[in-house]
PDB file of N, CA and C in Angstrom:
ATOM      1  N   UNK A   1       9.180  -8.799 -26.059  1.00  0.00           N
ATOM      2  CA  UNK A   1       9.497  -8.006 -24.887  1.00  0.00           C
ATOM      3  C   UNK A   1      10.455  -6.892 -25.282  1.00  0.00           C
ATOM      4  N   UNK A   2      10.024  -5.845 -24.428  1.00  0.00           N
ATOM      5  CA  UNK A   2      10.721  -4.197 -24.793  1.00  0.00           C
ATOM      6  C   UNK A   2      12.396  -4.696 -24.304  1.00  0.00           C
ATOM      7  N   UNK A   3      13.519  -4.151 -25.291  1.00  0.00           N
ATOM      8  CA  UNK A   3      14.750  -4.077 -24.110  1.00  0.00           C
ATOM      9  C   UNK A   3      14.902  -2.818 -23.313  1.00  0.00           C
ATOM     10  N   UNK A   4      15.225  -2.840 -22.336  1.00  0.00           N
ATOM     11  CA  UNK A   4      15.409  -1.964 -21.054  1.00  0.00           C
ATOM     12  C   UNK A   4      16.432  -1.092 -21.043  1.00  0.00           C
ATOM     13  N   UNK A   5      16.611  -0.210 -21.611  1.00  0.00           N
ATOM     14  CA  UNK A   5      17.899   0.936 -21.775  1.00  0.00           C
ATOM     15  C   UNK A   5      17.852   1.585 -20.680  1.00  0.00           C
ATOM     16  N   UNK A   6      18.889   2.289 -20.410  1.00  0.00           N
ATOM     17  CA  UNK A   6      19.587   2.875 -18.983  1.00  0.00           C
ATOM     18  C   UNK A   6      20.087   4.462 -19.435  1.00  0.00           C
ATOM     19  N   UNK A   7      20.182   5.197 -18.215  1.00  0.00           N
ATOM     20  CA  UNK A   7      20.410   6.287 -18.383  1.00  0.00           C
ATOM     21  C   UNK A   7      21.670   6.622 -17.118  1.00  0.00           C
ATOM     22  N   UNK A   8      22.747   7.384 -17.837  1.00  0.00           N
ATOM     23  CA  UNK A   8      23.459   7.498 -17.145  1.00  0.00           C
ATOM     24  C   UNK A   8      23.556   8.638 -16.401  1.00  0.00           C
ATOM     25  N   UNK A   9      23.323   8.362 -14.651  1.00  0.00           N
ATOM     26  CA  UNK A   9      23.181  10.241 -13.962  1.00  0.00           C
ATOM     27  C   UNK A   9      24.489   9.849 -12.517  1.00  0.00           C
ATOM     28  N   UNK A  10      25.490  10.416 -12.937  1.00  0.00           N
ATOM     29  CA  UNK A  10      26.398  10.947 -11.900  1.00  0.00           C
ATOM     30  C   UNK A  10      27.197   9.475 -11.799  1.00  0.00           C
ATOM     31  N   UNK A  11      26.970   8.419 -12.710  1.00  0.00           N
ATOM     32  CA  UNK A  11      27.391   7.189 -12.690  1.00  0.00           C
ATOM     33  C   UNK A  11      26.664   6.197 -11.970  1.00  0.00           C
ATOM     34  N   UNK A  12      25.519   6.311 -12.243  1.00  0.00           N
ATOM     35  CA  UNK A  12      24.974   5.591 -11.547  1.00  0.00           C
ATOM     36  C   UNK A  12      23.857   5.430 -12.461  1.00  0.00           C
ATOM     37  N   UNK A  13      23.722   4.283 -13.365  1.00  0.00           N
ATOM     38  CA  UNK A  13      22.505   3.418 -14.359  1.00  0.00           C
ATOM     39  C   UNK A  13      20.876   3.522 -13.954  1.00  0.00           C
ATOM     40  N   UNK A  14      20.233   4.236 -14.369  1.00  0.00           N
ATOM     41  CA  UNK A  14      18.760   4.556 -13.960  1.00  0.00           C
ATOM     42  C   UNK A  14      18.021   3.873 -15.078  1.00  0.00           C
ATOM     43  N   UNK A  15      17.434   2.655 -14.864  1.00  0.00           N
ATOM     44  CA  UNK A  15      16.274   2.509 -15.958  1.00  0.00           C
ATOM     45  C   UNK A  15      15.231   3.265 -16.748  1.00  0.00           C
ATOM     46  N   UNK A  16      15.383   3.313 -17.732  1.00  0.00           N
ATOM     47  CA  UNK A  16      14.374   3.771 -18.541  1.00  0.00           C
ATOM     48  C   UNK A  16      12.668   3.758 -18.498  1.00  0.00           C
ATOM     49  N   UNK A  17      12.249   3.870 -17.709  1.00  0.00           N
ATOM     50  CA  UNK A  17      10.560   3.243 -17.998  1.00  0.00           C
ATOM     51  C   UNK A  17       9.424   4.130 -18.236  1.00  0.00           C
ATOM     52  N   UNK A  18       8.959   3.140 -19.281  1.00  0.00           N
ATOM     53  CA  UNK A  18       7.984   3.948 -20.054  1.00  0.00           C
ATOM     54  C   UNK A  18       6.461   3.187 -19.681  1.00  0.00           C
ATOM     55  N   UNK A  19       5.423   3.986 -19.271  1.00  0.00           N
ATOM     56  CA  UNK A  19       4.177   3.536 -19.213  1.00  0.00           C
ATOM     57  C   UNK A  19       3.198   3.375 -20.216  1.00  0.00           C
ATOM     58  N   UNK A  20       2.621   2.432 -20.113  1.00  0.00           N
ATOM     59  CA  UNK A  20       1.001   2.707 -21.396  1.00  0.00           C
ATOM     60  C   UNK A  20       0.351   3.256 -20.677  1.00  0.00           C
ATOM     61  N   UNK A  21      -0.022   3.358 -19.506  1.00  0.00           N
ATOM     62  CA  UNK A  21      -0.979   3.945 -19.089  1.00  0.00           C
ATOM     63  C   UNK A  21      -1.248   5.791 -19.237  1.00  0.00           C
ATOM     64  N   UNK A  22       0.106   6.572 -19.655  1.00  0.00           N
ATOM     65  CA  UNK A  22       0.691   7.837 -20.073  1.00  0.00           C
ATOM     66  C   UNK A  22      -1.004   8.438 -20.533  1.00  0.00           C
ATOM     67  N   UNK A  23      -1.184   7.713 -21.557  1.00  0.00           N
ATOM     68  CA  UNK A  23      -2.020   7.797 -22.626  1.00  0.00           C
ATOM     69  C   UNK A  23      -3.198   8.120 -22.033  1.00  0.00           C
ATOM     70  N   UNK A  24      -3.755   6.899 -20.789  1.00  0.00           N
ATOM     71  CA  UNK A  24      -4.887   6.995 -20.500  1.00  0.00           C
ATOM     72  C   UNK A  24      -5.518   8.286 -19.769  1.00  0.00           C
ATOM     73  N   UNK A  25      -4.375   8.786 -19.021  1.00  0.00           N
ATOM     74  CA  UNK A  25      -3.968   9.961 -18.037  1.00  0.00           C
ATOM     75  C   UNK A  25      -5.028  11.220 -19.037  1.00  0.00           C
ATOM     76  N   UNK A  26      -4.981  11.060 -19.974  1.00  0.00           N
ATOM     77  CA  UNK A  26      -5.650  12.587 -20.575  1.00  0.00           C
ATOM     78  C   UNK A  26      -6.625  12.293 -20.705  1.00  0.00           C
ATOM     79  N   UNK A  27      -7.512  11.000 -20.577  1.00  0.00           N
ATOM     80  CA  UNK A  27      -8.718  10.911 -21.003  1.00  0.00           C
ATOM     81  C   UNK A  27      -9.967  11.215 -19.302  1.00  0.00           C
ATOM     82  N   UNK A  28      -8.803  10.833 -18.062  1.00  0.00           N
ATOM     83  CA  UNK A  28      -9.456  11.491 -16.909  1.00  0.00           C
ATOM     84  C   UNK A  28     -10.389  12.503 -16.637  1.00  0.00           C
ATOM     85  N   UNK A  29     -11.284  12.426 -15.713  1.00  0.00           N
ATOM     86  CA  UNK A  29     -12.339  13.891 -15.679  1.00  0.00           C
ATOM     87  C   UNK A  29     -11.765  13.612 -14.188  1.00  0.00           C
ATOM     88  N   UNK A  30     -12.662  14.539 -13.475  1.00  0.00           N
ATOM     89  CA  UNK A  30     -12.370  15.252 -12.195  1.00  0.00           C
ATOM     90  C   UNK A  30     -12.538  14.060 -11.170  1.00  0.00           C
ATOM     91  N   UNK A  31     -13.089  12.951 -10.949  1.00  0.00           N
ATOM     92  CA  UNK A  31     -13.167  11.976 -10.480  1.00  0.00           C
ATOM     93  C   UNK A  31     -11.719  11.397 -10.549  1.00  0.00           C
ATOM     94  N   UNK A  32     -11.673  11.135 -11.551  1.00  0.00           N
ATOM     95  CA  UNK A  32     -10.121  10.272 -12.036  1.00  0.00           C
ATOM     96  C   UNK A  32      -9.141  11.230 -10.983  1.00  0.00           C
ATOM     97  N   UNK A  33      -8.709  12.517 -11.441  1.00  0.00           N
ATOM     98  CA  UNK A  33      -8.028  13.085 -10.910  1.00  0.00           C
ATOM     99  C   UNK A  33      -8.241  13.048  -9.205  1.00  0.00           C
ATOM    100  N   UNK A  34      -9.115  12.966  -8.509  1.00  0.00           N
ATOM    101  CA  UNK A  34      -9.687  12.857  -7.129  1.00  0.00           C
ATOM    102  C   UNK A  34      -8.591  11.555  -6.459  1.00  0.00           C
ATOM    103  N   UNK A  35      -9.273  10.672  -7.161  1.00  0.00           N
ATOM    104  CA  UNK A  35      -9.032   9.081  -6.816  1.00  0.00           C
ATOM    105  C   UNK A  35      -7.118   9.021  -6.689  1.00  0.00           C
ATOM    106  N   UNK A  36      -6.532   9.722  -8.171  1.00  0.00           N
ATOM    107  CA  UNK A  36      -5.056   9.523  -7.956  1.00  0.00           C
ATOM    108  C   UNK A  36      -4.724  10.716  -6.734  1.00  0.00           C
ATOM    109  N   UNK A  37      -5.271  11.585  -6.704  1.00  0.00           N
ATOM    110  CA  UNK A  37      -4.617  12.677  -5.727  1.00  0.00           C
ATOM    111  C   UNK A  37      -4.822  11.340  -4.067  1.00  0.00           C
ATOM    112  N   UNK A  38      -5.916  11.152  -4.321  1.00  0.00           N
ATOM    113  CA  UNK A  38      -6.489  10.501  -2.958  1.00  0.00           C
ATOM    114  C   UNK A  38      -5.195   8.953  -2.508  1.00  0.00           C
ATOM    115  N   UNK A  39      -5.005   8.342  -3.272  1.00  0.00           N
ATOM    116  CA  UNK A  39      -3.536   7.307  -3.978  1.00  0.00           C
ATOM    117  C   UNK A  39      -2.392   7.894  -3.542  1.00  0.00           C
ATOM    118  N   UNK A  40      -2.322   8.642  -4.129  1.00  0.00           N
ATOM    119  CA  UNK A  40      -0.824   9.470  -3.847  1.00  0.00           C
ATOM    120  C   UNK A  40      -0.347   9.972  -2.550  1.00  0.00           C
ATOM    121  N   UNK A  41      -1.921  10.501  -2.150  1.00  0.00           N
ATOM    122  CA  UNK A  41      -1.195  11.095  -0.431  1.00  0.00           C
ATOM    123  C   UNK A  41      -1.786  10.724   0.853  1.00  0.00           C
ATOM    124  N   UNK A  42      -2.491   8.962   0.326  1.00  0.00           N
ATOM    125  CA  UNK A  42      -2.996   8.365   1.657  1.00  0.00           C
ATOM    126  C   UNK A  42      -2.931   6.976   1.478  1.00  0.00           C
ATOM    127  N   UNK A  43      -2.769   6.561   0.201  1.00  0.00           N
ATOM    128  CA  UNK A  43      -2.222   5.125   0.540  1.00  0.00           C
ATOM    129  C   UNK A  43      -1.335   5.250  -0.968  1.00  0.00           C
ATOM    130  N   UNK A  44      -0.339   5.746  -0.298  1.00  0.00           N
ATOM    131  CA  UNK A  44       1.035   5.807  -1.127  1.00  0.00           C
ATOM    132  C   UNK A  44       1.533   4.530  -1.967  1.00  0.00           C
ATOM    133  N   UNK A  45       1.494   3.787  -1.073  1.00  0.00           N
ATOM    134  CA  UNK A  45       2.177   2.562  -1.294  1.00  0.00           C
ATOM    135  C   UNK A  45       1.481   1.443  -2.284  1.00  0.00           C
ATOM    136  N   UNK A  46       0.111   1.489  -2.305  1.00  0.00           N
ATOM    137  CA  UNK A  46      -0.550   0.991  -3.301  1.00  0.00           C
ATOM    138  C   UNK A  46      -0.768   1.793  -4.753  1.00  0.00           C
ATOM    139  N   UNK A  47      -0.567   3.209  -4.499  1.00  0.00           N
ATOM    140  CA  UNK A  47      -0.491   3.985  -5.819  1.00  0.00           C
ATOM    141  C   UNK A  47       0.262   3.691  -6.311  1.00  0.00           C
ATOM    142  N   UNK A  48       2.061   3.404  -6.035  1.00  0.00           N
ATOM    143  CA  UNK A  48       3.589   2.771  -6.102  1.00  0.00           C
ATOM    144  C   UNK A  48       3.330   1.853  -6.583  1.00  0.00           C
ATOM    145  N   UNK A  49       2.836   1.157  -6.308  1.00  0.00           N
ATOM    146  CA  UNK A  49       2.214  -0.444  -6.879  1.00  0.00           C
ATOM    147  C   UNK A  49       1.419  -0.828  -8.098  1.00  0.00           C
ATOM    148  N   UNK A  50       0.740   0.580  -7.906  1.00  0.00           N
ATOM    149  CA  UNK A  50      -0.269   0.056  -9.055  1.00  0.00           C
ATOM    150  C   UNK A  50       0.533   1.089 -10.600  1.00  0.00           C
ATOM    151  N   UNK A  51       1.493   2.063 -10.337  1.00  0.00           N
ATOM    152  CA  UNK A  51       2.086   2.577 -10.843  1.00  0.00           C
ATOM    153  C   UNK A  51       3.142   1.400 -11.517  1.00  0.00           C
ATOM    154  N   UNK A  52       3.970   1.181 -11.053  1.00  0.00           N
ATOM    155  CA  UNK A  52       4.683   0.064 -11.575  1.00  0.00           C
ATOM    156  C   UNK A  52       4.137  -0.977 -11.744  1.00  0.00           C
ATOM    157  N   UNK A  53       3.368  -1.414 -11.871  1.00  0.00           N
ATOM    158  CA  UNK A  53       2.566  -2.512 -12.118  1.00  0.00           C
ATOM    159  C   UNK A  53       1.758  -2.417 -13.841  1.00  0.00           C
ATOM    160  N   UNK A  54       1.875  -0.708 -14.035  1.00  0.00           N
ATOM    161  CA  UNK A  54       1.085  -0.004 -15.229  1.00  0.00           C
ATOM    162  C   UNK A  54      -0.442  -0.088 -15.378  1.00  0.00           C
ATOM    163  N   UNK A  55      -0.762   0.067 -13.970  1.00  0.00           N
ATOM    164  CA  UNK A  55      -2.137  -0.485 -13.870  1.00  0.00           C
ATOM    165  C   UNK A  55      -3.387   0.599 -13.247  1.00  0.00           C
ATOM    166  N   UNK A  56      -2.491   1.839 -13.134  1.00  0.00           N
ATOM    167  CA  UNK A  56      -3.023   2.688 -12.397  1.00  0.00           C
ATOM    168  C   UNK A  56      -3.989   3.593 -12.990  1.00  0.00           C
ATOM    169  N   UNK A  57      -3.305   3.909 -14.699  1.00  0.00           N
ATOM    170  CA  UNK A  57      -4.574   4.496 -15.539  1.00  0.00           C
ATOM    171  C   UNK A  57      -5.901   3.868 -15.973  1.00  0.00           C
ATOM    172  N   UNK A  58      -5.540   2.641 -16.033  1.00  0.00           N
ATOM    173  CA  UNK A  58      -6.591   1.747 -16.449  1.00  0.00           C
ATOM    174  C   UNK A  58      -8.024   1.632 -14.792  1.00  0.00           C
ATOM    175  N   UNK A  59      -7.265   2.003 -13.921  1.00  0.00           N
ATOM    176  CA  UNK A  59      -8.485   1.968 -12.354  1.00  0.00           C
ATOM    177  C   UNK A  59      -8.622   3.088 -12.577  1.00  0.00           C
ATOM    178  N   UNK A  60      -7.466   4.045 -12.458  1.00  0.00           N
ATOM    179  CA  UNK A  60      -8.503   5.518 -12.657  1.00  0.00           C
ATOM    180  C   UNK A  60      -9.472   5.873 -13.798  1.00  0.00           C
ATOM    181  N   UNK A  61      -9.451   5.500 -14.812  1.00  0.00           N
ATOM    182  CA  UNK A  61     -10.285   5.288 -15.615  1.00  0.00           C
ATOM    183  C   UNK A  61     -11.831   4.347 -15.280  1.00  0.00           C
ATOM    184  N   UNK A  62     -12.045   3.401 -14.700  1.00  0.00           N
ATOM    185  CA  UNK A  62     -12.485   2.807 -13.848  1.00  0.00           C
ATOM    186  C   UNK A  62     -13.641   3.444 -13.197  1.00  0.00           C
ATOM    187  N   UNK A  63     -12.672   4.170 -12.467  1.00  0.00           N
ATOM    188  CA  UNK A  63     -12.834   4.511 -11.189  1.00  0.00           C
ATOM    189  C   UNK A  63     -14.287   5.764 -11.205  1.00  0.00           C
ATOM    190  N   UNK A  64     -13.371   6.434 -12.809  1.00  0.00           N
ATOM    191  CA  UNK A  64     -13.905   7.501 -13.274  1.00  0.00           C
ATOM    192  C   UNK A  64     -15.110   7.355 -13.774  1.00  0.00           C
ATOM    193  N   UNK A  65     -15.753   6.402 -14.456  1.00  0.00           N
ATOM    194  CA  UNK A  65     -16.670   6.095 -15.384  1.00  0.00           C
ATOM    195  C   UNK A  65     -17.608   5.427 -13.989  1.00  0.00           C
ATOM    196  N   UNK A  66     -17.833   5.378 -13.552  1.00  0.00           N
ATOM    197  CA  UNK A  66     -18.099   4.505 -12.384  1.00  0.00           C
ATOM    198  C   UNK A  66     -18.917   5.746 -11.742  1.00  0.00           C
ATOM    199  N   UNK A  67     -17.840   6.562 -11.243  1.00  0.00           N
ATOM    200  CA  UNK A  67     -18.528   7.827 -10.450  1.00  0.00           C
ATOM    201  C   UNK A  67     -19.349   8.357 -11.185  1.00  0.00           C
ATOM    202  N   UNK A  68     -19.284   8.878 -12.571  1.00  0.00           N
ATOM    203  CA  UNK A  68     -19.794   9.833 -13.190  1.00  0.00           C
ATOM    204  C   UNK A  68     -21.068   8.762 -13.423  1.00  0.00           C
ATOM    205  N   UNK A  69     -21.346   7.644 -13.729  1.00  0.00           N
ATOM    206  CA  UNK A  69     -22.981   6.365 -14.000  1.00  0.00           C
ATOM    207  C   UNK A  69     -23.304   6.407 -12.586  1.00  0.00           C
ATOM    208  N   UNK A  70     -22.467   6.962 -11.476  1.00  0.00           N
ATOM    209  CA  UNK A  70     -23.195   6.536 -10.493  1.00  0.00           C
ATOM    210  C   UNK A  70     -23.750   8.031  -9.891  1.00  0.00           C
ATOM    211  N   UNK A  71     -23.287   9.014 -10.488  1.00  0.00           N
ATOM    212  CA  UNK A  71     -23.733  10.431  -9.995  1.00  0.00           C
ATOM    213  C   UNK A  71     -25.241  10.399 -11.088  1.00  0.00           C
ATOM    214  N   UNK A  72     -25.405  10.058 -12.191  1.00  0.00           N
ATOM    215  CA  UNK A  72     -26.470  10.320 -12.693  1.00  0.00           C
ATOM    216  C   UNK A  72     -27.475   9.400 -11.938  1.00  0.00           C
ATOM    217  N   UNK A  73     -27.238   8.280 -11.508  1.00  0.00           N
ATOM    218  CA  UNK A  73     -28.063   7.929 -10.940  1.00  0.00           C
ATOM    219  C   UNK A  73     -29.072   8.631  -9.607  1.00  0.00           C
ATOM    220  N   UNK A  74     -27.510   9.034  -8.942  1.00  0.00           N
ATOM    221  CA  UNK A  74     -28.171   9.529  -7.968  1.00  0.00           C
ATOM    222  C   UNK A  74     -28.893  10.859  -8.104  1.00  0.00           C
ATOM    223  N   UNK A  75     -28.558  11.822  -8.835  1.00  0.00           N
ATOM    224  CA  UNK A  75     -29.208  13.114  -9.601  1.00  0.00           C
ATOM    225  C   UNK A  75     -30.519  12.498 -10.074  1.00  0.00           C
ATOM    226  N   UNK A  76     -30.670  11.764 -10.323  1.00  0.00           N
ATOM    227  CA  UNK A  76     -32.300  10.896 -11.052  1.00  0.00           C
ATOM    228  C   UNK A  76     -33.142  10.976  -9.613  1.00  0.00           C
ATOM    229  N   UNK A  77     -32.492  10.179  -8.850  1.00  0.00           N
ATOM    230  CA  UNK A  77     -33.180   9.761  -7.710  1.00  0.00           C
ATOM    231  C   UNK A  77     -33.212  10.830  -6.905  1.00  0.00           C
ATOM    232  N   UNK A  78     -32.630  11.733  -6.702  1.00  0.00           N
ATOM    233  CA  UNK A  78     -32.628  13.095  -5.956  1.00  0.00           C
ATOM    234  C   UNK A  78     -33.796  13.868  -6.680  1.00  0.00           C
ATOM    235  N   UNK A  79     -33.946  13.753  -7.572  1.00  0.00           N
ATOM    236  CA  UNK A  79     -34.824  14.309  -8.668  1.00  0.00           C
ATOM    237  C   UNK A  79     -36.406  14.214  -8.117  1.00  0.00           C
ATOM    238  N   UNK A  80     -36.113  12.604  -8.275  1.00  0.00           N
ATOM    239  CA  UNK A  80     -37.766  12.288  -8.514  1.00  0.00           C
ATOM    240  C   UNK A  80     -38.405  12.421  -6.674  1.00  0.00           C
ATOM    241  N   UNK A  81     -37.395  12.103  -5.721  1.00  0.00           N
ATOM    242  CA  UNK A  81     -37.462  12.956  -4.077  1.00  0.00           C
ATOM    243  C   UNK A  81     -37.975  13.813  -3.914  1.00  0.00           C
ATOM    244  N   UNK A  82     -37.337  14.761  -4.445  1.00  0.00           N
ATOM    245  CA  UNK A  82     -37.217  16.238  -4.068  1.00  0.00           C
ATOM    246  C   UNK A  82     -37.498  16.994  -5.737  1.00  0.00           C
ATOM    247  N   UNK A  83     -38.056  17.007  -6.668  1.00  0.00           N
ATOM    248  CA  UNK A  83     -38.042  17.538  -7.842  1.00  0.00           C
ATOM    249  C   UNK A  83     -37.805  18.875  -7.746  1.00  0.00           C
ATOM    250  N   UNK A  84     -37.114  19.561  -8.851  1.00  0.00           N
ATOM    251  CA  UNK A  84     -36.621  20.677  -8.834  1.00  0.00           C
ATOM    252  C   UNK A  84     -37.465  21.943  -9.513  1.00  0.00           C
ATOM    253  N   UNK A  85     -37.401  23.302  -8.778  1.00  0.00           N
ATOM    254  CA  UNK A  85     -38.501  23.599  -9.147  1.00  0.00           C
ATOM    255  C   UNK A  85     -38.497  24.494 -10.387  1.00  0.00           C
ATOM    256  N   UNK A  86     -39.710  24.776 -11.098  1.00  0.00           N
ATOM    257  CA  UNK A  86     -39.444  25.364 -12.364  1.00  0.00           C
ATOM    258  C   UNK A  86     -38.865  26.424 -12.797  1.00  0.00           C
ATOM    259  N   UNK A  87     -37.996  26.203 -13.742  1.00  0.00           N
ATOM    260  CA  UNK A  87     -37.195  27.122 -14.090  1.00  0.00           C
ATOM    261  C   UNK A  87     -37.305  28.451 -14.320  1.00  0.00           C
ATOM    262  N   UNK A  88     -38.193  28.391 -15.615  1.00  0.00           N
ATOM    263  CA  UNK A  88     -39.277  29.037 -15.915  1.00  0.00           C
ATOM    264  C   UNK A  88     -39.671  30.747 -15.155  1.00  0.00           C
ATOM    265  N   UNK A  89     -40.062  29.800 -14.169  1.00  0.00           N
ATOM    266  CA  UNK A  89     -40.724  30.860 -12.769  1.00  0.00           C
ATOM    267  C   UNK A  89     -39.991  31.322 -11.940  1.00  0.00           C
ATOM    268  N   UNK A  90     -38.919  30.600 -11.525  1.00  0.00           N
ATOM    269  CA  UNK A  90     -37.688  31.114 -10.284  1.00  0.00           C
ATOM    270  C   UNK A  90     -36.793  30.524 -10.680  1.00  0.00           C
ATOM    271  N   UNK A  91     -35.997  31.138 -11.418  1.00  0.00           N
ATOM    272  CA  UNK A  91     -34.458  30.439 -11.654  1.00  0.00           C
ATOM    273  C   UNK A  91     -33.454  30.279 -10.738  1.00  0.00           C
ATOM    274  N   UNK A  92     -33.547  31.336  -9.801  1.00  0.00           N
ATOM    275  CA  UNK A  92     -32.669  31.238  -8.575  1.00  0.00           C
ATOM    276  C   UNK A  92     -32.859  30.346  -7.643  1.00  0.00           C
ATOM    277  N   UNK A  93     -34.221  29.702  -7.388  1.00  0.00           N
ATOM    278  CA  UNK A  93     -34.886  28.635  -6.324  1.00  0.00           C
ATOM    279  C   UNK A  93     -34.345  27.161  -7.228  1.00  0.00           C
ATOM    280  N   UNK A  94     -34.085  27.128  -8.607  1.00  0.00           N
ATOM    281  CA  UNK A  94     -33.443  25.869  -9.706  1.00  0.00           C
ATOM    282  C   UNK A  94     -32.282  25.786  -9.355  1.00  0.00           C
ATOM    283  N   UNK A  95     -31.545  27.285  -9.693  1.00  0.00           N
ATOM    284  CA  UNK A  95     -29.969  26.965  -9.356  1.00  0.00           C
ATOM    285  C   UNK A  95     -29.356  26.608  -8.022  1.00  0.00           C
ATOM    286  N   UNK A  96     -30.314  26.909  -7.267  1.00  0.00           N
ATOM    287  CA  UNK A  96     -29.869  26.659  -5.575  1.00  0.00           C
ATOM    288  C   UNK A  96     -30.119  25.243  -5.414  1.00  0.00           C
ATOM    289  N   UNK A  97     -31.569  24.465  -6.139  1.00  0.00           N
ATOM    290  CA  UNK A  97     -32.376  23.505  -5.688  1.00  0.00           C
ATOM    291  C   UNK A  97     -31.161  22.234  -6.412  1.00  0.00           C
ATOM    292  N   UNK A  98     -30.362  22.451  -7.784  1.00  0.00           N
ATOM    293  CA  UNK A  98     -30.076  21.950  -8.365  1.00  0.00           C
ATOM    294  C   UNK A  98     -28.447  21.622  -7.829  1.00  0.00           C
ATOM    295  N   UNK A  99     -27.931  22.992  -7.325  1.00  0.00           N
ATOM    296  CA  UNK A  99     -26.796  22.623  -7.016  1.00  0.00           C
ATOM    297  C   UNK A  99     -26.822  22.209  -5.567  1.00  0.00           C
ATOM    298  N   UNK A 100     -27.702  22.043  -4.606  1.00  0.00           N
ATOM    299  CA  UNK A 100     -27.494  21.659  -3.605  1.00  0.00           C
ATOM    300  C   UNK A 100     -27.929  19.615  -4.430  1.00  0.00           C
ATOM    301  N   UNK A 101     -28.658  19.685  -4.802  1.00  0.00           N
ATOM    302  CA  UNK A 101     -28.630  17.815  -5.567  1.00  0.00           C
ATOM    303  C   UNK A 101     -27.195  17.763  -5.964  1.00  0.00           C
ATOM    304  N   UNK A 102     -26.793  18.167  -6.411  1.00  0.00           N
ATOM    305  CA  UNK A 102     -25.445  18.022  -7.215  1.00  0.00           C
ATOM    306  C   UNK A 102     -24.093  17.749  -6.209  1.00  0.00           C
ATOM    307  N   UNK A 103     -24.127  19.219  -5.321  1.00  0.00           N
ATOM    308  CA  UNK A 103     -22.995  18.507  -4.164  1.00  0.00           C
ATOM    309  C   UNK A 103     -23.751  17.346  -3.071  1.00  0.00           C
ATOM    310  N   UNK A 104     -24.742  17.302  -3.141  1.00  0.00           N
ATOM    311  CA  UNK A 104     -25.042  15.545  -2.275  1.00  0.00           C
ATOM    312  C   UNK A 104     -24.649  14.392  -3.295  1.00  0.00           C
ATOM    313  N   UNK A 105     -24.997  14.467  -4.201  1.00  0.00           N
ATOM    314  CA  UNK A 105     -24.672  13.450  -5.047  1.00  0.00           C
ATOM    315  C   UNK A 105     -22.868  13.517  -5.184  1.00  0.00           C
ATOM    316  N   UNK A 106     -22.477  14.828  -5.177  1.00  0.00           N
ATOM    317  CA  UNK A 106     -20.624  14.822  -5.362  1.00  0.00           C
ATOM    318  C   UNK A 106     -20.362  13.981  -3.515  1.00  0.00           C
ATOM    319  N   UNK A 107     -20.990  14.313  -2.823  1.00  0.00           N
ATOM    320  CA  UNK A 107     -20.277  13.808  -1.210  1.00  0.00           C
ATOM    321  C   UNK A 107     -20.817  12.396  -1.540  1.00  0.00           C
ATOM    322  N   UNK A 108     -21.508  11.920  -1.545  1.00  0.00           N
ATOM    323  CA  UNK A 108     -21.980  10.741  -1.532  1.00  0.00           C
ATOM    324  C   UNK A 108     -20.710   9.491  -2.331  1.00  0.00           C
ATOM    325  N   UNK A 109     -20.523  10.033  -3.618  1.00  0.00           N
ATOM    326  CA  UNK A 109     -19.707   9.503  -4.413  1.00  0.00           C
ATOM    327  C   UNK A 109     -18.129   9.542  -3.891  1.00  0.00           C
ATOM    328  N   UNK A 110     -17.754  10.629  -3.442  1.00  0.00           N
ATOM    329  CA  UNK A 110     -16.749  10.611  -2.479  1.00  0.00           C
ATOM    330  C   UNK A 110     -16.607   9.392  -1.406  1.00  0.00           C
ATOM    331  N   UNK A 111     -17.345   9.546  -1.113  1.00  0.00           N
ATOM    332  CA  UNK A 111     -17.884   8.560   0.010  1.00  0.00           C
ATOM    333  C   UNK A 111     -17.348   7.013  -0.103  1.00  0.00           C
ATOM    334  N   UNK A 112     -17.949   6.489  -1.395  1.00  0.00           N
ATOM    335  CA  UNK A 112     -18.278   5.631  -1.835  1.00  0.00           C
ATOM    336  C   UNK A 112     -17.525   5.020  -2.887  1.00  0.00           C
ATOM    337  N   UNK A 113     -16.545   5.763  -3.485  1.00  0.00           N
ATOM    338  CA  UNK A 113     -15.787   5.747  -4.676  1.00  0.00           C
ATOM    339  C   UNK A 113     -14.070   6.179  -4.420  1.00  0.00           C
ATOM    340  N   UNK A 114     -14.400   7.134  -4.181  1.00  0.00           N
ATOM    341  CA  UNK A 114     -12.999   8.028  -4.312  1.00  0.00           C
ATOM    342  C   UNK A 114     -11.575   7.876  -2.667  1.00  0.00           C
ATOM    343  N   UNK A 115     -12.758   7.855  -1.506  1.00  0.00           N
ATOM    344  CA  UNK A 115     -11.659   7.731  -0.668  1.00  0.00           C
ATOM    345  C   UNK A 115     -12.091   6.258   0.476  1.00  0.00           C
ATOM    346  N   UNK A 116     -11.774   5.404  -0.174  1.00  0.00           N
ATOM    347  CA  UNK A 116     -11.635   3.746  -0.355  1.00  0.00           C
ATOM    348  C   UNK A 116     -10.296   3.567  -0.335  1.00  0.00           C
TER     349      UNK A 116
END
């Protein structure tokens, strides 16, 4: 076990604490980041928790890998629905056809993932 050093501010002993989870924090994509913003300013008190607990990078991580296997899924299945049309021939009717799949599949996952 770590010993616990103190920091002295205005006389008054502040613990030192250091996270492992620091680490995990950079490996986040835009999901990850969603989920802690979503933690932080709607259920505070379990972010607090899972923060001191050192448990919070390891769910956002989670959390993250999760959304992103579950967006390809749904991009598959949006796919084979509604198939997108050839590139080829109308690129502008792809990029429209493609990014409207893309933000259903981003709301959906929201939905379902992120604000839980």
């Amino acid at each position: 076990m770590e010993k616990l050093t103190y920091t002295n501010v205005n006389g008054y002993l502040i613990p030192n604490i250091t996270y492992k989870s620091g680490n995990q924090m950079e490996q986040l994509g835009k999901y990850g980041f969603l989920r802690r913003d979503y933690l932080k300013n709607h259920r505070n008190s379990t972010y607090q928790v899972m923060l001191l607990q050192d448990t919070i990078g390891e769910h956002l991580l989670e959390v993250d890998k999760a959304a992103r296997e579950r967006e390809e899924v749904i991009l598959k299945q949006l796919e084979e629905k509604e198939p997108l049309p050839d590139k080829e021939k109308n690129q502008m009717a792809w990029v429209r056809a493609a990014n409207q799949h893309r933000a259903i599949a981003e709301e959906i996952i929201l939905k379902e993932l992120i604000y839980v």
